[in-house]
PDB file of N, CA and C in Angstrom:
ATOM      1  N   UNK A   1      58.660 -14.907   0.703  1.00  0.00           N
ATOM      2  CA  UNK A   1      59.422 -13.951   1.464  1.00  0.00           C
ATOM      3  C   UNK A   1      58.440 -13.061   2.222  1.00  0.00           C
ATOM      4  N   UNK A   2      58.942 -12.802   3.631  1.00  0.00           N
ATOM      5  CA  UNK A   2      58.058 -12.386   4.262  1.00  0.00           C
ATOM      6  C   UNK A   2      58.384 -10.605   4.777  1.00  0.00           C
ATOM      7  N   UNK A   3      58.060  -9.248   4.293  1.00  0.00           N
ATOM      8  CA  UNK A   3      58.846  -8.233   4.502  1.00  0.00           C
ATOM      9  C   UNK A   3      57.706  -7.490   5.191  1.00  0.00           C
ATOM     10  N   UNK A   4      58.126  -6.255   5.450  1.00  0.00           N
ATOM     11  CA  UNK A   4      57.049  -5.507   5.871  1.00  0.00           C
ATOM     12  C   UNK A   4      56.570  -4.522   4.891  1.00  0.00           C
ATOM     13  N   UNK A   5      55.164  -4.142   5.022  1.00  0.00           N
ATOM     14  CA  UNK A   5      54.398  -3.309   3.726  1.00  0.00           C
ATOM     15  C   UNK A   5      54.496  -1.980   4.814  1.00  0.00           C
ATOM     16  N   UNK A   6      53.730  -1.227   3.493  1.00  0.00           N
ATOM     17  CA  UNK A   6      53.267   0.046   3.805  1.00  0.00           C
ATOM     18  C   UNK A   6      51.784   0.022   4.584  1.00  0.00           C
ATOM     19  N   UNK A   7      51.263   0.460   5.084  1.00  0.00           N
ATOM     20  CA  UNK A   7      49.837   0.370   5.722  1.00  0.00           C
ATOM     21  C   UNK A   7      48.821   0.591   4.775  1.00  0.00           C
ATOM     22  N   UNK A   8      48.062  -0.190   4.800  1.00  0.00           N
ATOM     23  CA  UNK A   8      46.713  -0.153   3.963  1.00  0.00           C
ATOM     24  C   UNK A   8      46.205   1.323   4.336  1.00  0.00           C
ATOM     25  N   UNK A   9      45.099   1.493   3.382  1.00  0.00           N
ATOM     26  CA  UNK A   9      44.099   2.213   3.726  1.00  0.00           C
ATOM     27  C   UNK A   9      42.596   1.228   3.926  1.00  0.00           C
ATOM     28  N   UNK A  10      42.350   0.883   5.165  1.00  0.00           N
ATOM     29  CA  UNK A  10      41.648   0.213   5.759  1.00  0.00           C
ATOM     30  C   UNK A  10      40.399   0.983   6.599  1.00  0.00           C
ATOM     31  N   UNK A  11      39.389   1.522   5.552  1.00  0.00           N
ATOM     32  CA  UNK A  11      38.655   2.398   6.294  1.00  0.00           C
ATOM     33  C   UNK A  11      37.809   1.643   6.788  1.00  0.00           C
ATOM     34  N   UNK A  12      37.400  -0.110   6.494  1.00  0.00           N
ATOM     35  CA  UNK A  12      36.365  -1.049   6.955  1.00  0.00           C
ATOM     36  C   UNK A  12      36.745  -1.565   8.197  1.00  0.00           C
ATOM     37  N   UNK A  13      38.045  -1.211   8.783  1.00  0.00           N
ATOM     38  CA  UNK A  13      38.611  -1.715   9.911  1.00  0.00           C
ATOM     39  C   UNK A  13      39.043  -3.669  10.016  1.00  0.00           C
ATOM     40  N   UNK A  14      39.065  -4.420   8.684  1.00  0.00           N
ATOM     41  CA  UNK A  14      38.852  -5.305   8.225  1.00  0.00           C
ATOM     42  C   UNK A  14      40.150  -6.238   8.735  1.00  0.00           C
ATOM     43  N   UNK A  15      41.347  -5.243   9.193  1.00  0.00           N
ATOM     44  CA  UNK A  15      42.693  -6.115   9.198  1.00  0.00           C
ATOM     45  C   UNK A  15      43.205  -5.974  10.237  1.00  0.00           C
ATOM     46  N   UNK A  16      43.800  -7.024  10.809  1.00  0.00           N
ATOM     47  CA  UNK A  16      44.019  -7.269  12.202  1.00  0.00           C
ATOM     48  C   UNK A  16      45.237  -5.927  12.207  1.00  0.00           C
ATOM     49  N   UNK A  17      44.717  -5.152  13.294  1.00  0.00           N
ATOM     50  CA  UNK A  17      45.976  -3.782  13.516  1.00  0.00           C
ATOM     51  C   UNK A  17      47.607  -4.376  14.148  1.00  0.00           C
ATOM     52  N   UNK A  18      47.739  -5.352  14.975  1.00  0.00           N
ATOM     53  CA  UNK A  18      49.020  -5.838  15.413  1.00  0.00           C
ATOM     54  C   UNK A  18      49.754  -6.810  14.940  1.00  0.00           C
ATOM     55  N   UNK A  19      49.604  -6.621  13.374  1.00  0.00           N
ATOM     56  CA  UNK A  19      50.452  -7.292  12.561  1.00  0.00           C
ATOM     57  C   UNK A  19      50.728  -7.084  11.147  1.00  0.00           C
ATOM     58  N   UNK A  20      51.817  -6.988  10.347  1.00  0.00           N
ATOM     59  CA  UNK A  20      52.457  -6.536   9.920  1.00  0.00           C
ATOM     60  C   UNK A  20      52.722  -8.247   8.156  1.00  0.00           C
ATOM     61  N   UNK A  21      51.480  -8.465   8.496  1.00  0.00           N
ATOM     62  CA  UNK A  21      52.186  -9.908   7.555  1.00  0.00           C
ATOM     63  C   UNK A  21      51.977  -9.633   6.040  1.00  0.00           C
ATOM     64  N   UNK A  22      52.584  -9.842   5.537  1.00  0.00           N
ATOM     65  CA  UNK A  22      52.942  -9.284   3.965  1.00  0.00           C
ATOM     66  C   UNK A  22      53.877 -10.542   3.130  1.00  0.00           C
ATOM     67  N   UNK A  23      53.264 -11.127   2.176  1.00  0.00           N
ATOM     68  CA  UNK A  23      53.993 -11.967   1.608  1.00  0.00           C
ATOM     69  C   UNK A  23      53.789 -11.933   0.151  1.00  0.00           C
ATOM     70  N   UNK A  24      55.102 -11.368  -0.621  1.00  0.00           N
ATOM     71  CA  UNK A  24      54.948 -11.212  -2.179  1.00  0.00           C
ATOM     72  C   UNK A  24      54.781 -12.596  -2.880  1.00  0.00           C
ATOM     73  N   UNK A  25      54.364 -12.522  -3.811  1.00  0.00           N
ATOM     74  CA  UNK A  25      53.881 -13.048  -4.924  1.00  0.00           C
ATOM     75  C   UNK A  25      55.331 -13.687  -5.988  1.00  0.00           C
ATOM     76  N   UNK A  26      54.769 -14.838  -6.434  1.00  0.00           N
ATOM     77  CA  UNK A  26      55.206 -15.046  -7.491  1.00  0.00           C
ATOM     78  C   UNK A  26      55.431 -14.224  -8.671  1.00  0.00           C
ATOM     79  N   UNK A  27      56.516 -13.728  -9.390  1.00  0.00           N
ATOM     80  CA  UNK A  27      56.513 -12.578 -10.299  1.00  0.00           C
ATOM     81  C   UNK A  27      55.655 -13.538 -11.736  1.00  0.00           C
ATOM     82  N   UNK A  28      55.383 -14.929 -12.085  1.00  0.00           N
ATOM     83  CA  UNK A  28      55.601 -15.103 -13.039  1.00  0.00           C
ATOM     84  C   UNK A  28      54.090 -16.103 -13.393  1.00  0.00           C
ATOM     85  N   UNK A  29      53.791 -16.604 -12.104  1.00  0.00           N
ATOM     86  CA  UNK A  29      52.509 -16.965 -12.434  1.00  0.00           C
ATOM     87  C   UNK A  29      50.906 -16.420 -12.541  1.00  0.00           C
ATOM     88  N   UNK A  30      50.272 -17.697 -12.281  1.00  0.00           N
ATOM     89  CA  UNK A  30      49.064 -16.677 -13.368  1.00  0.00           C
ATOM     90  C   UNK A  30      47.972 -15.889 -12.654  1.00  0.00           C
ATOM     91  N   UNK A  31      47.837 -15.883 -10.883  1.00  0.00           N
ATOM     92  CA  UNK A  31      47.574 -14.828 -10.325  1.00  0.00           C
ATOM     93  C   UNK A  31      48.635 -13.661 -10.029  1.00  0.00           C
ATOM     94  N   UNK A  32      49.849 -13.642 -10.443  1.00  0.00           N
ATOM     95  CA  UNK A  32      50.503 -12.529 -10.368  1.00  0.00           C
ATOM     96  C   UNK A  32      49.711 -10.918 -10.635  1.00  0.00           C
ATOM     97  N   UNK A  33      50.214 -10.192  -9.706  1.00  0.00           N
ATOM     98  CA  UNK A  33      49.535  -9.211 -10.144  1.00  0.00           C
ATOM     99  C   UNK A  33      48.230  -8.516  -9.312  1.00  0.00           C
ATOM    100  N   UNK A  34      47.634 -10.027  -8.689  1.00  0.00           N
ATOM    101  CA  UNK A  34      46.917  -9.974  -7.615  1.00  0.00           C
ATOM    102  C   UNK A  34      46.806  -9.872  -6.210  1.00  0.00           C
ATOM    103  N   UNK A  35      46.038  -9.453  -5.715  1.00  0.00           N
ATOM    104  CA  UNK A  35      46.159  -9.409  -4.002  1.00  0.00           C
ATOM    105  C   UNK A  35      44.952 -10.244  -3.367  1.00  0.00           C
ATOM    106  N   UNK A  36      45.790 -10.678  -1.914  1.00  0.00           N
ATOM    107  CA  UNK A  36      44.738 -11.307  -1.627  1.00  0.00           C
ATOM    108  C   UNK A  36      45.015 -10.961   0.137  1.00  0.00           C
ATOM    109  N   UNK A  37      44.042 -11.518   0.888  1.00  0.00           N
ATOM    110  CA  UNK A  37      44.349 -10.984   2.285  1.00  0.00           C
ATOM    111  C   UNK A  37      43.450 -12.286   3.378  1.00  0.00           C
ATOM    112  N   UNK A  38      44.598 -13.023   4.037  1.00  0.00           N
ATOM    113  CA  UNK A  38      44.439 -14.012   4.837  1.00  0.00           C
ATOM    114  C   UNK A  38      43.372 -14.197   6.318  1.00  0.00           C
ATOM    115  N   UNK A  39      42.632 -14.290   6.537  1.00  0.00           N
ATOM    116  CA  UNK A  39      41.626 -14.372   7.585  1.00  0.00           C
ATOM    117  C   UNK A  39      42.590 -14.669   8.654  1.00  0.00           C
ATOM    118  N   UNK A  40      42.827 -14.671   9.985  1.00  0.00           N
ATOM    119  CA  UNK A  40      43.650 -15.057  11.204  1.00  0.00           C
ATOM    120  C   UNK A  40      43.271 -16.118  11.859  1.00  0.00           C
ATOM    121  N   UNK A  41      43.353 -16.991  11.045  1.00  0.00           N
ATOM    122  CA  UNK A  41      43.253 -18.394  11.162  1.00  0.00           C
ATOM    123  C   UNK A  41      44.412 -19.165  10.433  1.00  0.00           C
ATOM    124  N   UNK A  42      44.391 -18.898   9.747  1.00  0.00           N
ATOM    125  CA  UNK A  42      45.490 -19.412   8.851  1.00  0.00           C
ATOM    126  C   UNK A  42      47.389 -18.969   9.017  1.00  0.00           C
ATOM    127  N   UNK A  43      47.991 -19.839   9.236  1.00  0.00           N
ATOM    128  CA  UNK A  43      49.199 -19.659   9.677  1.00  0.00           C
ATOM    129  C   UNK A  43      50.361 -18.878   9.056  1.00  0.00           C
ATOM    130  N   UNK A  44      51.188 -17.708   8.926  1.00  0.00           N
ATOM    131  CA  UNK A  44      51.841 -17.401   7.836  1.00  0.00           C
ATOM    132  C   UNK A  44      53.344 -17.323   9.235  1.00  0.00           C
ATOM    133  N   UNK A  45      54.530 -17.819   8.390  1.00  0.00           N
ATOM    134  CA  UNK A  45      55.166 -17.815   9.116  1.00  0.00           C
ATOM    135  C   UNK A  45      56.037 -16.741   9.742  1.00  0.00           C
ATOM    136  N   UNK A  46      56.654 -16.908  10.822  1.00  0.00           N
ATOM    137  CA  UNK A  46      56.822 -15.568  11.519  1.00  0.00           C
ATOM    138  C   UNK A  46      56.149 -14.893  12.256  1.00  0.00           C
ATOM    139  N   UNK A  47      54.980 -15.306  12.263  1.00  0.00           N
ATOM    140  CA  UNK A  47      53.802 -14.347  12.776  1.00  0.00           C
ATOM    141  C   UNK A  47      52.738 -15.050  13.726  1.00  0.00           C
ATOM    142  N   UNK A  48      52.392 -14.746  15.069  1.00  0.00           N
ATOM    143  CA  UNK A  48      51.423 -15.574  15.575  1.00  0.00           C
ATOM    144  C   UNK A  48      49.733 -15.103  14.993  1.00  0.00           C
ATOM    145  N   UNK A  49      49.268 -16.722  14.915  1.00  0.00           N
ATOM    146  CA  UNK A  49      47.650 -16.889  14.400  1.00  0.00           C
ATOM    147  C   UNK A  49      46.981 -16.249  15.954  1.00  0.00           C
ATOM    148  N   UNK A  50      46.235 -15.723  16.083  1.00  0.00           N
ATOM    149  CA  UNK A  50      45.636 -15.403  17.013  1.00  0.00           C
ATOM    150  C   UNK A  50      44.330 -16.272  16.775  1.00  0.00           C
ATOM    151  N   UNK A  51      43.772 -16.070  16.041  1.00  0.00           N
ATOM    152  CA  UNK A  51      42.133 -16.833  15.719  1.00  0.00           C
ATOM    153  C   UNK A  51      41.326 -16.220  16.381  1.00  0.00           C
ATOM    154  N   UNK A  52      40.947 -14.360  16.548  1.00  0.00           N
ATOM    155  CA  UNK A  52      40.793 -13.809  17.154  1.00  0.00           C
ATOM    156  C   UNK A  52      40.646 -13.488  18.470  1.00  0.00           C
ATOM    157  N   UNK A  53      41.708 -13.821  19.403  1.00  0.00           N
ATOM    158  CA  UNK A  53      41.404 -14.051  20.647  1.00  0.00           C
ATOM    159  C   UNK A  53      43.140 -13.537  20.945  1.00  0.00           C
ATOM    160  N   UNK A  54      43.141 -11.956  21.878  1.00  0.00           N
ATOM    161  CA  UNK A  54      44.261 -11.855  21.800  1.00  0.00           C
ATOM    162  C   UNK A  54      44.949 -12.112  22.745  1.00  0.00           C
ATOM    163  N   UNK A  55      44.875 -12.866  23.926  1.00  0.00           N
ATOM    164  CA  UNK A  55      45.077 -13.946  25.243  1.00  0.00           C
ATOM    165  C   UNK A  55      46.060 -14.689  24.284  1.00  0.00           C
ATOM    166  N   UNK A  56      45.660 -15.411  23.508  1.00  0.00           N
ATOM    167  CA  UNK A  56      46.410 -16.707  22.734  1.00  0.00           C
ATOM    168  C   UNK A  56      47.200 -16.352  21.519  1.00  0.00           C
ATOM    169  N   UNK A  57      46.784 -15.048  20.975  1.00  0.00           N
ATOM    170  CA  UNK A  57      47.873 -14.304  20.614  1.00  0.00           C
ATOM    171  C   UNK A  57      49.879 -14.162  21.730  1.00  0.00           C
ATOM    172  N   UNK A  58      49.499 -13.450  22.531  1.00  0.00           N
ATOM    173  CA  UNK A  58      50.180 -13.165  23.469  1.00  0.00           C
ATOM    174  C   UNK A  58      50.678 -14.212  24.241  1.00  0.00           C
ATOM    175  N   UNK A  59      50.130 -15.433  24.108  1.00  0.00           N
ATOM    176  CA  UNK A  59      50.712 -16.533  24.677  1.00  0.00           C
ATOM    177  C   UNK A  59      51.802 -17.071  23.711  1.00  0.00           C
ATOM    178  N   UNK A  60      51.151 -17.589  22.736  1.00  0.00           N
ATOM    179  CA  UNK A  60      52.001 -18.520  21.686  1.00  0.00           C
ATOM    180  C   UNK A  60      52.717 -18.184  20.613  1.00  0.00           C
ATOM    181  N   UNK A  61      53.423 -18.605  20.639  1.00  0.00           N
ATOM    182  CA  UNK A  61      55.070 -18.171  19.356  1.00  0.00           C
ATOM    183  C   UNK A  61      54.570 -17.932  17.820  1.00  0.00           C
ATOM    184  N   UNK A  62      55.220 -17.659  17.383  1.00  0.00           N
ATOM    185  CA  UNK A  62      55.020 -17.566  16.231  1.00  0.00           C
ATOM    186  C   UNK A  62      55.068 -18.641  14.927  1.00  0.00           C
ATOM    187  N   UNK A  63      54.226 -19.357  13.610  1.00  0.00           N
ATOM    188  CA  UNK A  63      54.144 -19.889  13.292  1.00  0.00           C
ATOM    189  C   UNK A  63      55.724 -19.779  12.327  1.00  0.00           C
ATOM    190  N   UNK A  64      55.968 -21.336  12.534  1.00  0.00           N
ATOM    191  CA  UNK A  64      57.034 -21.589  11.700  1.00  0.00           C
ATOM    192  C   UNK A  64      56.978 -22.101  10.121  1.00  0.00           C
ATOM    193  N   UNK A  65      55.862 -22.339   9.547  1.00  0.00           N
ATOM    194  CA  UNK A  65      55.312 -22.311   8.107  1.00  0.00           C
ATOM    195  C   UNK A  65      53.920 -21.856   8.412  1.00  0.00           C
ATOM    196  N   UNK A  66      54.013 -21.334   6.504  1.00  0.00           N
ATOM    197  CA  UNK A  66      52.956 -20.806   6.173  1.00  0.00           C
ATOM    198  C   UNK A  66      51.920 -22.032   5.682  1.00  0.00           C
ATOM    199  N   UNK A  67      50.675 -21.582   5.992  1.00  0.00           N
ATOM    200  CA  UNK A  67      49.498 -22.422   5.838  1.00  0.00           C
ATOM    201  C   UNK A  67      49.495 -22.437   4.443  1.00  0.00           C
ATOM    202  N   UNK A  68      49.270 -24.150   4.136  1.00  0.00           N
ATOM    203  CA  UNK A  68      48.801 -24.297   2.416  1.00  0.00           C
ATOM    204  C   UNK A  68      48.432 -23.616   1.867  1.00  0.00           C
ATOM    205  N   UNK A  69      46.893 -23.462   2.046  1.00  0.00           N
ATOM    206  CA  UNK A  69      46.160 -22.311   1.430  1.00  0.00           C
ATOM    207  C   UNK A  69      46.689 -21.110   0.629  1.00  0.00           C
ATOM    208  N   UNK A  70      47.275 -20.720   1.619  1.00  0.00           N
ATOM    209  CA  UNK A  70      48.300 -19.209   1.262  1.00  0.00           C
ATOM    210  C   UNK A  70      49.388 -19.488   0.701  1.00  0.00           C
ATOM    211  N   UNK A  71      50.272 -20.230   0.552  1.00  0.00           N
ATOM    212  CA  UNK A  71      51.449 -20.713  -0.008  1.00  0.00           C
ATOM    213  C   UNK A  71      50.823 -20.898  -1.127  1.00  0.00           C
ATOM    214  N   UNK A  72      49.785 -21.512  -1.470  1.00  0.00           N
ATOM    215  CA  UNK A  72      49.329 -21.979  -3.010  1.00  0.00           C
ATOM    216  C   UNK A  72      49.141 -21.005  -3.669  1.00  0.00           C
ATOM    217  N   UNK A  73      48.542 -20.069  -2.826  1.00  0.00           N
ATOM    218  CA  UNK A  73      47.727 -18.460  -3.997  1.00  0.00           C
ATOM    219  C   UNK A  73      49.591 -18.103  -4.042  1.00  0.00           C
ATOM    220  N   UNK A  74      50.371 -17.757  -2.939  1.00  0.00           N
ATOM    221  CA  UNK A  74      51.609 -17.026  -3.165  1.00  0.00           C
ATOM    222  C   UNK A  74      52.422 -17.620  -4.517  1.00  0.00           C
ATOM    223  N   UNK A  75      52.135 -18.745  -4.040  1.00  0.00           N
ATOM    224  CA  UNK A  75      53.354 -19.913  -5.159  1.00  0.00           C
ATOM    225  C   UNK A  75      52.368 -19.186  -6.738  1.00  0.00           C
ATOM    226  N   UNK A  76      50.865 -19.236  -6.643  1.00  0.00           N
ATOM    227  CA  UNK A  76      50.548 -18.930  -7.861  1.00  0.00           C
ATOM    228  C   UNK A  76      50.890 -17.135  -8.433  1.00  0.00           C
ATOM    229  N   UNK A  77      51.340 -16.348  -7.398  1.00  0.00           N
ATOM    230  CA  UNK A  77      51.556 -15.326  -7.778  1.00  0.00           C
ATOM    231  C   UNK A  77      51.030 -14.321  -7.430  1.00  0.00           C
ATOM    232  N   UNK A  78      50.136 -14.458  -6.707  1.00  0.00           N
ATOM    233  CA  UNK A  78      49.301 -13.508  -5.756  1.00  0.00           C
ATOM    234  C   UNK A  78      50.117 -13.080  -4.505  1.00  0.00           C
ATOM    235  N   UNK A  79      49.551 -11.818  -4.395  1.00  0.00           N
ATOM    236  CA  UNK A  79      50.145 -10.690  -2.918  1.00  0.00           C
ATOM    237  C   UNK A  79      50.087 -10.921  -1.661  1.00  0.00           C
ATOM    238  N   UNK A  80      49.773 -11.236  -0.535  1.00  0.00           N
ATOM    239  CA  UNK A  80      49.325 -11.614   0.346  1.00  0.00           C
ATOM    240  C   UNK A  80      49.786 -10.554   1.339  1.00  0.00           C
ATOM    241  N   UNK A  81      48.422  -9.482   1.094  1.00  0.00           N
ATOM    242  CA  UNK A  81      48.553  -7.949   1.899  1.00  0.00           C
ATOM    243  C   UNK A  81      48.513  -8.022   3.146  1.00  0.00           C
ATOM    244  N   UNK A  82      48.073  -9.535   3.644  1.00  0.00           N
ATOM    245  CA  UNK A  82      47.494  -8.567   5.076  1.00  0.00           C
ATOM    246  C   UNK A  82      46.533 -10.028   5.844  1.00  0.00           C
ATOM    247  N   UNK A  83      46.658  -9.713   7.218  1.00  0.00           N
ATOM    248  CA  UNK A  83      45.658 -10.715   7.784  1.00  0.00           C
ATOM    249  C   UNK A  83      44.663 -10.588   8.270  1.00  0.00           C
ATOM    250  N   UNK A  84      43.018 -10.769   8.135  1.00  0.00           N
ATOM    251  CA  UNK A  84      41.775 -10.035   8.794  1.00  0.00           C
ATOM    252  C   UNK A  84      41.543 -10.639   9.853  1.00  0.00           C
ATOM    253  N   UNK A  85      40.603  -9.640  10.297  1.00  0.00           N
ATOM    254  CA  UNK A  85      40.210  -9.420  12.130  1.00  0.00           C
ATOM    255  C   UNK A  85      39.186 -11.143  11.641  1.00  0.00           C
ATOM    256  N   UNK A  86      39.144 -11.989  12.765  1.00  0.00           N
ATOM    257  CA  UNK A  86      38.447 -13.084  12.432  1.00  0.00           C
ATOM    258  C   UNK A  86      37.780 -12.797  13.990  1.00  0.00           C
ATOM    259  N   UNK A  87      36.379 -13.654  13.924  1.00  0.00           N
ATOM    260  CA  UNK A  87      35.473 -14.162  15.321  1.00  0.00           C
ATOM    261  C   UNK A  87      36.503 -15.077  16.384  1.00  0.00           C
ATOM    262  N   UNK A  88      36.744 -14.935  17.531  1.00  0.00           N
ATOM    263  CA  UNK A  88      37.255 -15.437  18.640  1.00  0.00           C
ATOM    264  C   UNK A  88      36.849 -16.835  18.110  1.00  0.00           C
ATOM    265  N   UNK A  89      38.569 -17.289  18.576  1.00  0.00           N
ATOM    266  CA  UNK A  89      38.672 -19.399  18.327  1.00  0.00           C
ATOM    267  C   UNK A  89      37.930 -19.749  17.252  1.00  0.00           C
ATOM    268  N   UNK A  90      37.851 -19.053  16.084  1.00  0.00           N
ATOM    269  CA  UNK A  90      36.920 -19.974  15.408  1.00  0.00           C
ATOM    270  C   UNK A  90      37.501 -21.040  14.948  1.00  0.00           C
ATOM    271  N   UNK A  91      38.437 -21.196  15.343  1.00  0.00           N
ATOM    272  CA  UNK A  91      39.714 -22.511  14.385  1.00  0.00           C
ATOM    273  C   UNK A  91      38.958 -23.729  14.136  1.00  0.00           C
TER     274      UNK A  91
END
């Protein structure tokens, strides 16, 4: 489930500012409890991947599934706070 959070306190400047991606956790498995925070490369749905480049942000729609990766930590129970500032196209 994909909702909106409260704003970090992000004093490293670490998380992409024009997006809002937040995906709770499994209540029951065995990273529950944990947080974790997605690089902008990786697809979460609802939300466009930029891959730091905000041209291709602004072009392209928004992803309609979430990337493995992240589905696996979520499915295991982990938080998924937030998406970081990544290097232009590194895809």
């Amino acid at each position: 489930m994909t909702t909106p959070r409260e704003r970090l306190h992000d004093h490293l400047q670490a998380f992409c500012d024009d997006t809002e991606a937040f995906i709770a956790g499994a209540v029951d498995g065995p990273l529950a409890g944990l947080t974790f925070a997605a690089k902008d490369i990786f697809d979460v749905a609802g939300y466009v991947t930029g891959g730091g480049n905000p041209d291709w942000k602004a072009t392209h729609p928004a992803a309609t599934r979430t990337a493995w990766a992240v589905q696996v930590l979520v499915d295991a129970g982990a938080t998924m706070v937030g998406k970081t500032i990544t290097d232009e196209i590194t895809r």
